[in-house]
N, C-alpha and C. Protein backbone atom coordinates (compact mmCIF):
# COMPACT_ATOMS: atom_id res chain seq x y z
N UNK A 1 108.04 116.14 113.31
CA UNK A 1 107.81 116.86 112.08
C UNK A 1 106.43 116.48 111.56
N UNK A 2 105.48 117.58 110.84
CA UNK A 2 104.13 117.54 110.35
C UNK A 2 104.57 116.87 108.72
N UNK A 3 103.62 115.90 108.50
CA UNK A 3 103.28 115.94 107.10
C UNK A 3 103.86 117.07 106.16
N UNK A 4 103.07 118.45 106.47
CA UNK A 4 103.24 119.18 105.86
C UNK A 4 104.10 119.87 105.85
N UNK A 5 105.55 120.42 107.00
CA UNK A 5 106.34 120.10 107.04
C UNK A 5 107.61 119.19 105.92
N UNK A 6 107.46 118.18 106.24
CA UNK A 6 108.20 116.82 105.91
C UNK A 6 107.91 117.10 104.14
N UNK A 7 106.61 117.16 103.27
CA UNK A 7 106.38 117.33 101.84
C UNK A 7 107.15 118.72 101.60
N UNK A 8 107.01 119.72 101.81
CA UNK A 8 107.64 120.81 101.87
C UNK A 8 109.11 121.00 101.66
N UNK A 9 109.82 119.89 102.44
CA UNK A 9 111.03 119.60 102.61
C UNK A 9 111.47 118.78 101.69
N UNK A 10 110.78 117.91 100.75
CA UNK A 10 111.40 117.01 99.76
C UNK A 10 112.03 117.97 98.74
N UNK A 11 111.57 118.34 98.23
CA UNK A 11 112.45 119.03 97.19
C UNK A 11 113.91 119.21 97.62
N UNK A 12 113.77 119.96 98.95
CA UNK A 12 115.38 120.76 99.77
C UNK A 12 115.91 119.61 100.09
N UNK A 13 115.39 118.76 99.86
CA UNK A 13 116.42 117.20 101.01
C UNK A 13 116.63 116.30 99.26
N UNK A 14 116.23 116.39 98.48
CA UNK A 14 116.46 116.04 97.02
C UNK A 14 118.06 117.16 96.20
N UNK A 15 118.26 118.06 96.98
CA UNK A 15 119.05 119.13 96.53
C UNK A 15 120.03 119.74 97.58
N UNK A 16 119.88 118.96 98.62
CA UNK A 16 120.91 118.74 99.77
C UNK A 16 120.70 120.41 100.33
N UNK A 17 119.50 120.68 100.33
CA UNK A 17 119.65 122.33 100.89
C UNK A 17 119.19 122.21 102.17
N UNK A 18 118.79 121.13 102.91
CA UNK A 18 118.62 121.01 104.43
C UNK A 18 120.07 121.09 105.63
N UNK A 19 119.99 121.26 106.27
CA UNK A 19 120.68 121.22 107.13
C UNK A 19 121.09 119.78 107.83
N UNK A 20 121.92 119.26 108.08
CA UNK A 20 122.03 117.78 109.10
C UNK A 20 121.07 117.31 109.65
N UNK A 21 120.38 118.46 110.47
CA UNK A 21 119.39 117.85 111.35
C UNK A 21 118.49 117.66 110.85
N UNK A 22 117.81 119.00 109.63
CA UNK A 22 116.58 118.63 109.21
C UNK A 22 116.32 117.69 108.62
N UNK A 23 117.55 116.98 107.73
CA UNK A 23 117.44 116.37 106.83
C UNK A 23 117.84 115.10 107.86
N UNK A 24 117.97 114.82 108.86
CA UNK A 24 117.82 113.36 109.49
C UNK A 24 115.97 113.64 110.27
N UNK A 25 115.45 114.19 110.59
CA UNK A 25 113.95 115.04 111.00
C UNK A 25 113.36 114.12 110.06
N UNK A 26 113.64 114.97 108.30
CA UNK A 26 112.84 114.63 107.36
C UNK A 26 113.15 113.20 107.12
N UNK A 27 113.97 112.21 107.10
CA UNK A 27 114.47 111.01 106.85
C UNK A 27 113.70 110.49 107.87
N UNK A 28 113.69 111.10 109.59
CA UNK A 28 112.82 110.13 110.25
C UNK A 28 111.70 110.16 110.14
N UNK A 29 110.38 111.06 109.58
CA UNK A 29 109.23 111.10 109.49
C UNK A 29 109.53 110.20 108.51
N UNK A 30 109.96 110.00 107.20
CA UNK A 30 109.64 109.23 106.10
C UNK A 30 109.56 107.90 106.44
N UNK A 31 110.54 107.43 107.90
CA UNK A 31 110.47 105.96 107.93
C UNK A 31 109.23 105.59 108.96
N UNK A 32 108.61 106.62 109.89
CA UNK A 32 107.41 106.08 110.02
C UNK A 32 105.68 106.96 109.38
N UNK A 33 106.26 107.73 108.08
CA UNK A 33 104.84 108.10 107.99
C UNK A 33 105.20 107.61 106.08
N UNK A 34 104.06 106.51 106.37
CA UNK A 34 104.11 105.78 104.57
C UNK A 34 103.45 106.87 103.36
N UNK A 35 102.55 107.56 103.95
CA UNK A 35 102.59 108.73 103.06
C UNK A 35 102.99 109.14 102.30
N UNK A 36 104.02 109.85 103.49
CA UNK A 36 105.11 110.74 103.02
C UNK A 36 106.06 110.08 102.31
N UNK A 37 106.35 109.20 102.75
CA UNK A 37 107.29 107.96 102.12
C UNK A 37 107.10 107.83 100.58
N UNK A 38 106.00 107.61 100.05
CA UNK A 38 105.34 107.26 98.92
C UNK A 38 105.51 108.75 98.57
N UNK A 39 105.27 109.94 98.85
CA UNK A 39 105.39 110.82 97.89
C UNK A 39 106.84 111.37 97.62
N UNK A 40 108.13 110.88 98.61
CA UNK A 40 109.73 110.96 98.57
C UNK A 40 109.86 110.01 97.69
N UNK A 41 109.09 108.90 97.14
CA UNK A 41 109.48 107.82 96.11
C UNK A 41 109.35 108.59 94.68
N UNK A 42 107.79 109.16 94.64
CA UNK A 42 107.30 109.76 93.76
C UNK A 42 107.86 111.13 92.92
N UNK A 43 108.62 111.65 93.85
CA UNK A 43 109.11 113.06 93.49
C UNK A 43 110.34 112.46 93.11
N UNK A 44 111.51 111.41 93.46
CA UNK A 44 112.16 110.94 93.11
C UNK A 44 112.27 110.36 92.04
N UNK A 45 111.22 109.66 91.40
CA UNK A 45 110.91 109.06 89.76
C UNK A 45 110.83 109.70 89.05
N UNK A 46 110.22 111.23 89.49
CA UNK A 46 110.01 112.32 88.50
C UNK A 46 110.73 112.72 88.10
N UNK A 47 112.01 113.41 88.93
CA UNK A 47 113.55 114.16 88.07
C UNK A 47 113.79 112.98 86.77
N UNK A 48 114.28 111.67 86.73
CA UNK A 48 114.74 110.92 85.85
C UNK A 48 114.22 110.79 84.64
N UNK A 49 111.94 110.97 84.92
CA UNK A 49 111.68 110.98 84.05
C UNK A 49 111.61 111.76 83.10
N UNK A 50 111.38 113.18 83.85
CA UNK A 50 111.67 114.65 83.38
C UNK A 50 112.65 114.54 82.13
N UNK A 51 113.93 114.22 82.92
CA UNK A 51 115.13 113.90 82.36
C UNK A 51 115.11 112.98 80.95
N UNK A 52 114.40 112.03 80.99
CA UNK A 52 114.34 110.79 79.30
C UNK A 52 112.98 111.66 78.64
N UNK A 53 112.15 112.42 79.10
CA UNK A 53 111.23 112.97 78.15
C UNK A 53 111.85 113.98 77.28
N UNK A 54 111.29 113.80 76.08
CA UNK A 54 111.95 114.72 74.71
C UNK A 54 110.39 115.66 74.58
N UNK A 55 111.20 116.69 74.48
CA UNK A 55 110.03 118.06 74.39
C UNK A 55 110.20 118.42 72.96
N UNK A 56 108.95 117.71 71.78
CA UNK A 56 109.06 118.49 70.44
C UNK A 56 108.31 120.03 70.51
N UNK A 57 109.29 120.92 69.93
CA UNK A 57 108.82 122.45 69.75
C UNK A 57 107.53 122.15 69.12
N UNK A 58 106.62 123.31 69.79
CA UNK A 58 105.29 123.46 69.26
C UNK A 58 105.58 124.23 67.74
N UNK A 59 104.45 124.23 66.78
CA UNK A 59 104.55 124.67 65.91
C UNK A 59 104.74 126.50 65.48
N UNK A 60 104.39 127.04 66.50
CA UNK A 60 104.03 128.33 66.83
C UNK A 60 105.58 128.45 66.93
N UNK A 61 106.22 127.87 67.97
CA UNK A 61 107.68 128.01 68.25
C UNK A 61 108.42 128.20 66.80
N UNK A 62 108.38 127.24 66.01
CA UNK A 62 109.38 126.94 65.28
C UNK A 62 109.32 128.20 63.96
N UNK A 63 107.58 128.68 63.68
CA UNK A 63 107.49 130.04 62.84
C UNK A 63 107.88 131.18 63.31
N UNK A 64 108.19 131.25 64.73
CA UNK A 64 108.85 132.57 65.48
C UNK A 64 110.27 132.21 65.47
N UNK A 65 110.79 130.94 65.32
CA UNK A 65 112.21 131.30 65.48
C UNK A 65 112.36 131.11 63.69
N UNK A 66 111.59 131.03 63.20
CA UNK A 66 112.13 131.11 61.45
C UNK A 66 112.83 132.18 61.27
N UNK A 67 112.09 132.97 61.18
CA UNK A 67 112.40 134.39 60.67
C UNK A 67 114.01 135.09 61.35
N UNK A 68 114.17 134.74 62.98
CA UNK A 68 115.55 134.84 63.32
C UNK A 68 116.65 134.04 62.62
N UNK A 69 116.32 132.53 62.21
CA UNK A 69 117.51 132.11 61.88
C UNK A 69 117.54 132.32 60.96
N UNK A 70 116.66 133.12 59.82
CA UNK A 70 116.57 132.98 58.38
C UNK A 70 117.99 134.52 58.59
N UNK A 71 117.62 135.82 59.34
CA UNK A 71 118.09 137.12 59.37
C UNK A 71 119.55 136.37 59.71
N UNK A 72 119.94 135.72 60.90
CA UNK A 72 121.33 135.30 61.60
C UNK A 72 122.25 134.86 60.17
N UNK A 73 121.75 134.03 59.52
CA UNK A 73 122.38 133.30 58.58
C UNK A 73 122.27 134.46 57.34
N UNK A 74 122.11 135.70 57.17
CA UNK A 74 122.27 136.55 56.03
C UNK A 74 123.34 136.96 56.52
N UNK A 75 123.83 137.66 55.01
CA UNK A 75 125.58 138.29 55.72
C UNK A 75 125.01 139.79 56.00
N UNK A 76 126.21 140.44 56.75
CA UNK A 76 125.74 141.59 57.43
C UNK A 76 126.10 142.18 56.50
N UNK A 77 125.26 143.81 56.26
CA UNK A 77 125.96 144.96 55.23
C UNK A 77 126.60 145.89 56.53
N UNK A 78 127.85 146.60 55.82
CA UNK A 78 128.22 147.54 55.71
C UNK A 78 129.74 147.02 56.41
């Protein structure tokens, strides 16, 4: 398996969408190419951190959803 190959494949081998083989292929390039290795570490730290980062709404956001929650929360006529 190529480098390029093998990077290609992290995501699908992170989400179990490889197949048996590929995903023992991609497991064996990782144990002899340190590279690649280092960037299966790297993409791996990322989901978790993704995960503990808090996304505050931009300000723009929060004046576009005003006006909806202001209408939602009126009572309906008729």
């Amino acid at each position: 398996m190529t480098c390029d190959l093998a990077l290609k494949a992290i995501p699908l081998y992170f989400y179990g969408e490889l197949t048996p083989s590929e995903e023992e292929r991609v497991e064996q390039h990782m144990h002899e190419c340190e590279t690649c290795s280092r960037e299966l570490e790297r993409q791996r730290a990322l989901g978790p951190a993704l995960d503990r980062r808090r996304i505050e709404p931009s300000a723009g956001s929060l004046l576009r959803a005003s006006p909806r929650s202001r209408l939602s929360s009126r009572p309906r006529r008729g």
